[in-house]
N, C-alpha and C. Protein backbone atom coordinates (compact mmCIF):
# COMPACT_ATOMS: atom_id res chain seq x y z
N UNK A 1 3.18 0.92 -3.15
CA UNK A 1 2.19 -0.13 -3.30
C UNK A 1 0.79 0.50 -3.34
N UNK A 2 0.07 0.27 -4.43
CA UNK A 2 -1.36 0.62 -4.40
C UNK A 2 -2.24 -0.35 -3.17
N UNK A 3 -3.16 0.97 -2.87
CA UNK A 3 -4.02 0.58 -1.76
C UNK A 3 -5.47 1.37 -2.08
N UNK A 4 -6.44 0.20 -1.58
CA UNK A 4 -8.01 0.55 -1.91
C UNK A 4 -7.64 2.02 -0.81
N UNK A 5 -8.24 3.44 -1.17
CA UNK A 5 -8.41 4.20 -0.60
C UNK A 5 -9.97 4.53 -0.53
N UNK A 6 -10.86 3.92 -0.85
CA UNK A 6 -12.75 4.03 -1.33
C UNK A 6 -13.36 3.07 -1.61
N UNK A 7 -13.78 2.56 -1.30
CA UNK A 7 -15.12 1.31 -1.76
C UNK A 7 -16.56 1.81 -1.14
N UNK A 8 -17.37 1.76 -1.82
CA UNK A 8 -18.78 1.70 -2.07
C UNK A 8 -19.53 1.08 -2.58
N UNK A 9 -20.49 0.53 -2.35
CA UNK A 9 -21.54 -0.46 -2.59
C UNK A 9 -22.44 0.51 -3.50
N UNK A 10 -23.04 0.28 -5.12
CA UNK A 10 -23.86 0.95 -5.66
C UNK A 10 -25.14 -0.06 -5.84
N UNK A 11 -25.71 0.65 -6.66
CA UNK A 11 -27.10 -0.45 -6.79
C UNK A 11 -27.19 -1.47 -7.67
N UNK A 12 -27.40 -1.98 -8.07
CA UNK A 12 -27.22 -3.25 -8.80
C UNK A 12 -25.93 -4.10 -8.74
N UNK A 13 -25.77 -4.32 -7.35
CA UNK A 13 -24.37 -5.58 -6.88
C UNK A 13 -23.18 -4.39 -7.58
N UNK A 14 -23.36 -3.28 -7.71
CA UNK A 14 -21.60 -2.89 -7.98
C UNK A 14 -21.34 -2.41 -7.08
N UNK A 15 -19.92 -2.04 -7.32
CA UNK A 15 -19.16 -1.65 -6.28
C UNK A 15 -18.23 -0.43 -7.14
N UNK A 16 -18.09 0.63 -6.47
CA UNK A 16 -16.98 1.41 -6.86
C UNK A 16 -15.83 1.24 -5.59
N UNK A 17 -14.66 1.26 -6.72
CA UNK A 17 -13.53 1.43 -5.83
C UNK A 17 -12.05 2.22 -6.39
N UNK A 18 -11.60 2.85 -5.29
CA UNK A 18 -10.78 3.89 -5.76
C UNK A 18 -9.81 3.25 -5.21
N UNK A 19 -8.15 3.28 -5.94
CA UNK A 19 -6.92 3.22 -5.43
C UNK A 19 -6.08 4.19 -4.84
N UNK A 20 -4.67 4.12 -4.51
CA UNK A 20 -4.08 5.34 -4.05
C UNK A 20 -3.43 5.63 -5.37
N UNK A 21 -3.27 5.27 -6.17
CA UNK A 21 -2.48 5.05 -7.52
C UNK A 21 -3.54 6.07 -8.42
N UNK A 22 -4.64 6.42 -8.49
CA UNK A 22 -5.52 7.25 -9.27
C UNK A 22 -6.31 6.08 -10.06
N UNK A 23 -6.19 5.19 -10.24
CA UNK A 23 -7.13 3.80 -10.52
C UNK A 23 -8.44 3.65 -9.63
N UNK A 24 -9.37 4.14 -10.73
CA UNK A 24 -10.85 3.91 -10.26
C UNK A 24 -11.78 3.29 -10.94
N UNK A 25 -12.99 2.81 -10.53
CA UNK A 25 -13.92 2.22 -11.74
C UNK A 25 -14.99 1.44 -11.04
N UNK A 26 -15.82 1.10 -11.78
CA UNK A 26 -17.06 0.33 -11.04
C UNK A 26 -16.89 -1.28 -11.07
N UNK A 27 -17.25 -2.21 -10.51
CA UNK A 27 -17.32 -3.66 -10.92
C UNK A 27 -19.08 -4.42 -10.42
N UNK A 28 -18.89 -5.30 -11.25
CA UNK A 28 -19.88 -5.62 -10.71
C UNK A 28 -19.69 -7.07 -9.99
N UNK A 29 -20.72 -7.12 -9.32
CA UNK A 29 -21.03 -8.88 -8.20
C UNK A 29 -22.05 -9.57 -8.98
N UNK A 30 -22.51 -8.70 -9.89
CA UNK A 30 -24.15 -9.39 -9.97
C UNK A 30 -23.94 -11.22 -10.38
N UNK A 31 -22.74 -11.46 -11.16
CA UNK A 31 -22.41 -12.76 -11.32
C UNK A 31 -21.70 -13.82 -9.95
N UNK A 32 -20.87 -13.02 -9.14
CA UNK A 32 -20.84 -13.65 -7.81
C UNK A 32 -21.75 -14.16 -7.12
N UNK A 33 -22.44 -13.19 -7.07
CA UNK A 33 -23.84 -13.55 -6.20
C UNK A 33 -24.89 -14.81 -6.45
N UNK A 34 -24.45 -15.51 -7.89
CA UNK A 34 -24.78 -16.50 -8.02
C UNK A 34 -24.12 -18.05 -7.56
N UNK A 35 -23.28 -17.61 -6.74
CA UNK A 35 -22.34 -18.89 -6.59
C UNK A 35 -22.81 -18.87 -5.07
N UNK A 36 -23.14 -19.99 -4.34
CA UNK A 36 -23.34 -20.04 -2.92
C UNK A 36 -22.74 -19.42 -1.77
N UNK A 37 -21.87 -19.37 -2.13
CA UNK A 37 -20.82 -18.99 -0.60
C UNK A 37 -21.37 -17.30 -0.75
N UNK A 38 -21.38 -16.80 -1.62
CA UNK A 38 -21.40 -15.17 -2.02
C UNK A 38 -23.43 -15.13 -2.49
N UNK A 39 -24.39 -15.72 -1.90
CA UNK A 39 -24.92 -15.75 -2.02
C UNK A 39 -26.01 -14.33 -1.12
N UNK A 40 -25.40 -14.33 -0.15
CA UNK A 40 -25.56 -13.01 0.77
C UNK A 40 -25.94 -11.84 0.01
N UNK A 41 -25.06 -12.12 -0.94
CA UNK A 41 -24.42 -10.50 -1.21
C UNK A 41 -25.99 -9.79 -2.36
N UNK A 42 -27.07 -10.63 -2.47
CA UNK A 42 -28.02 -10.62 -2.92
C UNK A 42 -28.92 -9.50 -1.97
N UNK A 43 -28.66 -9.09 -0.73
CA UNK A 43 -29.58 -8.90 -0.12
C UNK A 43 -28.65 -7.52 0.47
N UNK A 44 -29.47 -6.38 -0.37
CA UNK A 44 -28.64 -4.82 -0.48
C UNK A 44 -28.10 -4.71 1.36
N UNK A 45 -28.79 -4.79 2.61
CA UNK A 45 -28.41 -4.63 3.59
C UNK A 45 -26.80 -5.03 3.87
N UNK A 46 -27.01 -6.11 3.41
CA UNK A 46 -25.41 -6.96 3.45
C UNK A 46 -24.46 -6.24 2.91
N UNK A 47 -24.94 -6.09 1.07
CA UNK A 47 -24.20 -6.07 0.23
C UNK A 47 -23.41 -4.33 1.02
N UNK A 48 -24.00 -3.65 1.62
CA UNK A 48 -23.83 -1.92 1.81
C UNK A 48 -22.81 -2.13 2.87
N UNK A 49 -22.93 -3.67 4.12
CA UNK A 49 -22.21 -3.61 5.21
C UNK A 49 -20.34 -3.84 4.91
N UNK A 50 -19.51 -2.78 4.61
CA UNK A 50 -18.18 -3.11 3.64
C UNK A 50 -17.08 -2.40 4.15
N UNK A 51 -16.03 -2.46 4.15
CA UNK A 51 -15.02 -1.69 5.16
C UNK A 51 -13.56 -3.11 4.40
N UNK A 52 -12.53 -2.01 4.74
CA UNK A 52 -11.65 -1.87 3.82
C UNK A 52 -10.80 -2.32 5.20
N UNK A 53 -10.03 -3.91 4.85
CA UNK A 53 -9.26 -4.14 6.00
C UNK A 53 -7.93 -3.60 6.26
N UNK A 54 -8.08 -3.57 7.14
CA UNK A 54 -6.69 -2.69 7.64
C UNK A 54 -5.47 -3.34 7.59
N UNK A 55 -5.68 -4.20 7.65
CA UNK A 55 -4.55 -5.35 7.55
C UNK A 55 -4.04 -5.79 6.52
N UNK A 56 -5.16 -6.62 5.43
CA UNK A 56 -4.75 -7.17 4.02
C UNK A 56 -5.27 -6.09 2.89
N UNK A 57 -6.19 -4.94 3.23
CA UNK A 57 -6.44 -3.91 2.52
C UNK A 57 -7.35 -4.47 1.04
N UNK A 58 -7.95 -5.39 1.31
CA UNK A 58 -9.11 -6.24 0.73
C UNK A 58 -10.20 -5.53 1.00
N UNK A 59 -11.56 -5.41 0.32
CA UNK A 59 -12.73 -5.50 0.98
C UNK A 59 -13.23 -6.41 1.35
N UNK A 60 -13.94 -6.30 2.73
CA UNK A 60 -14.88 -7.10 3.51
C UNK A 60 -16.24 -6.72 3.30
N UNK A 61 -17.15 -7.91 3.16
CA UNK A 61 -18.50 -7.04 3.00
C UNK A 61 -18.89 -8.27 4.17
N UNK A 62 -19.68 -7.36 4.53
CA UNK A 62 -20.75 -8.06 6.33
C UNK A 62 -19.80 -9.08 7.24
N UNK A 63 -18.42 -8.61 7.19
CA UNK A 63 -17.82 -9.41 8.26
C UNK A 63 -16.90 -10.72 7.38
N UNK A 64 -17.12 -11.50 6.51
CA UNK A 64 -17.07 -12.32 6.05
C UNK A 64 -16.76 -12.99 4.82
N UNK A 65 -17.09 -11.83 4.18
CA UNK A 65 -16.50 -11.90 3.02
C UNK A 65 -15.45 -11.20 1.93
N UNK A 66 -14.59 -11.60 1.70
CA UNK A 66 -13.54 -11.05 1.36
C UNK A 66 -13.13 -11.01 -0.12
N UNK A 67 -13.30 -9.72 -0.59
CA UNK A 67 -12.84 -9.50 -1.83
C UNK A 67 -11.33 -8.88 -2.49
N UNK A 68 -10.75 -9.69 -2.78
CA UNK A 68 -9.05 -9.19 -3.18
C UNK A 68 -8.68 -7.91 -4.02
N UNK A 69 -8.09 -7.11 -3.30
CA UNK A 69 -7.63 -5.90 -3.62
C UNK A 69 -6.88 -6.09 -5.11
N UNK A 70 -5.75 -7.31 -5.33
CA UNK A 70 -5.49 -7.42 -6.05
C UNK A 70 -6.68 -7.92 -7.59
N UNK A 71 -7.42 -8.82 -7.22
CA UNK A 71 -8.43 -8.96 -8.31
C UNK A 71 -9.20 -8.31 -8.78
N UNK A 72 -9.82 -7.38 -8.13
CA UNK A 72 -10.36 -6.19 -8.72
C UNK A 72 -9.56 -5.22 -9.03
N UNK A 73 -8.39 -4.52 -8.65
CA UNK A 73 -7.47 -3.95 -9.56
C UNK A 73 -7.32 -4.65 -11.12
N UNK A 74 -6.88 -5.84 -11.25
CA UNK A 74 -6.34 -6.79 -12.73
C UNK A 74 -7.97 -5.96 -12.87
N UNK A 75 -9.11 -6.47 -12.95
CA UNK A 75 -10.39 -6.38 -13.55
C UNK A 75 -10.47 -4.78 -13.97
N UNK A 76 -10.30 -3.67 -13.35
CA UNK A 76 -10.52 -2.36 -13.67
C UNK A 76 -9.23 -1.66 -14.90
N UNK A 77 -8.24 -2.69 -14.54
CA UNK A 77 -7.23 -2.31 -15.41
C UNK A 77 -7.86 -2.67 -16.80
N UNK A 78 -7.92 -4.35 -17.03
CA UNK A 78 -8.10 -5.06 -18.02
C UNK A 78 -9.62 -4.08 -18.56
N UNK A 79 -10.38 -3.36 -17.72
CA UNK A 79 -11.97 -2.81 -18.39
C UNK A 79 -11.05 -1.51 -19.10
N UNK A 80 -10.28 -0.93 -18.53
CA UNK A 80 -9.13 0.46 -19.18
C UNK A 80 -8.45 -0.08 -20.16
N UNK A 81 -7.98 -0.65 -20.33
CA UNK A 81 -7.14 -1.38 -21.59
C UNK A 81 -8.05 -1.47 -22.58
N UNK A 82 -9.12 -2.24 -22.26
CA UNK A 82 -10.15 -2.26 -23.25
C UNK A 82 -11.03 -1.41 -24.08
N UNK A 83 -10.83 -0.60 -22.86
CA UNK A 83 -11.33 1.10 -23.33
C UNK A 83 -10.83 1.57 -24.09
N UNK A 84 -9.10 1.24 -24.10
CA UNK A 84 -8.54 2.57 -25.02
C UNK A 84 -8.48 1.76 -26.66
N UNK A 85 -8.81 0.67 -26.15
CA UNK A 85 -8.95 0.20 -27.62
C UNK A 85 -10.38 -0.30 -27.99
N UNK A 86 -11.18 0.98 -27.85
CA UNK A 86 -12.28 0.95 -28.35
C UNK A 86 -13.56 -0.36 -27.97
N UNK A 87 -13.15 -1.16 -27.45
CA UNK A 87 -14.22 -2.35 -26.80
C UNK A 87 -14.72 -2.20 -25.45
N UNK A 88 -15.80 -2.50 -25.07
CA UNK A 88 -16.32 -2.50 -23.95
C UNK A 88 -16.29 -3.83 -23.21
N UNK A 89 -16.18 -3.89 -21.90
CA UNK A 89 -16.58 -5.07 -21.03
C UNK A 89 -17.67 -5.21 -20.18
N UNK A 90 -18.68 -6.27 -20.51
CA UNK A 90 -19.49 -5.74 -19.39
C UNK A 90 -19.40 -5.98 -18.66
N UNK A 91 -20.12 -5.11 -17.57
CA UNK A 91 -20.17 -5.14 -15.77
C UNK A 91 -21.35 -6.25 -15.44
C-alpha cells in the first residue's frame, strides 16, 4: 500500500508530496483556499503547520485540516499521464 512518506508546504499554497511507491509531484491549494472551511490555509504560518497522520496517513495542516492521501495521489498521477502525452495541467 502506498504511503505519503514527505509533505511540504512550498510557496504559493503548494505542497510537495512524496509516496513510498516513488510517486512525487507538487499540487497546488491556491483554489482550495477559496472555499471557506479551507480558508486558513491563506495565511503561510498555518499553511507550513502539516504532519502526516499516523493513523489515516492523510495530511493535516494546523491540526484540522485534512487532506486525503488518496486524492492527491489520483491528482499527481492524472498531472503524469498528462505529461506523457504531451499536455500540461495547471497547478
Amino acid at each position: 500500500m502506498r504511503k505519503i512518506i514527505e509533505a511540504k508546504a512550498l510557496p504559493d499554497k503548494k505542497l510537495f508530496i512524496k509516496y513510498s511507491n516513488g510517486m512525487e509531484g507538487k499540487i497546488s491549494l491556491e483554489k482550495l483556499t477559496t472555499r471557506e472551511r479551507y480558508d486558513e490555509l491563506k495565511n503561510i504560518d498555518v499553511f507550513e503547520n502539516l504532519v502526516i497522520d499516523e493513523k489515516s496517513g492523510d495530511v493535516i495542516v494546523n491540526g484540522d485540516i485534512e487532506l486525503c492521501k488518496n486524492a492527491m495521489y489520483g491528482i499527481l498521477d492524472l498531472k503524469k499521464q498528462m505529461a506523457g502525452l504531451g499536455l500540461s495541467m495547471d497547478d
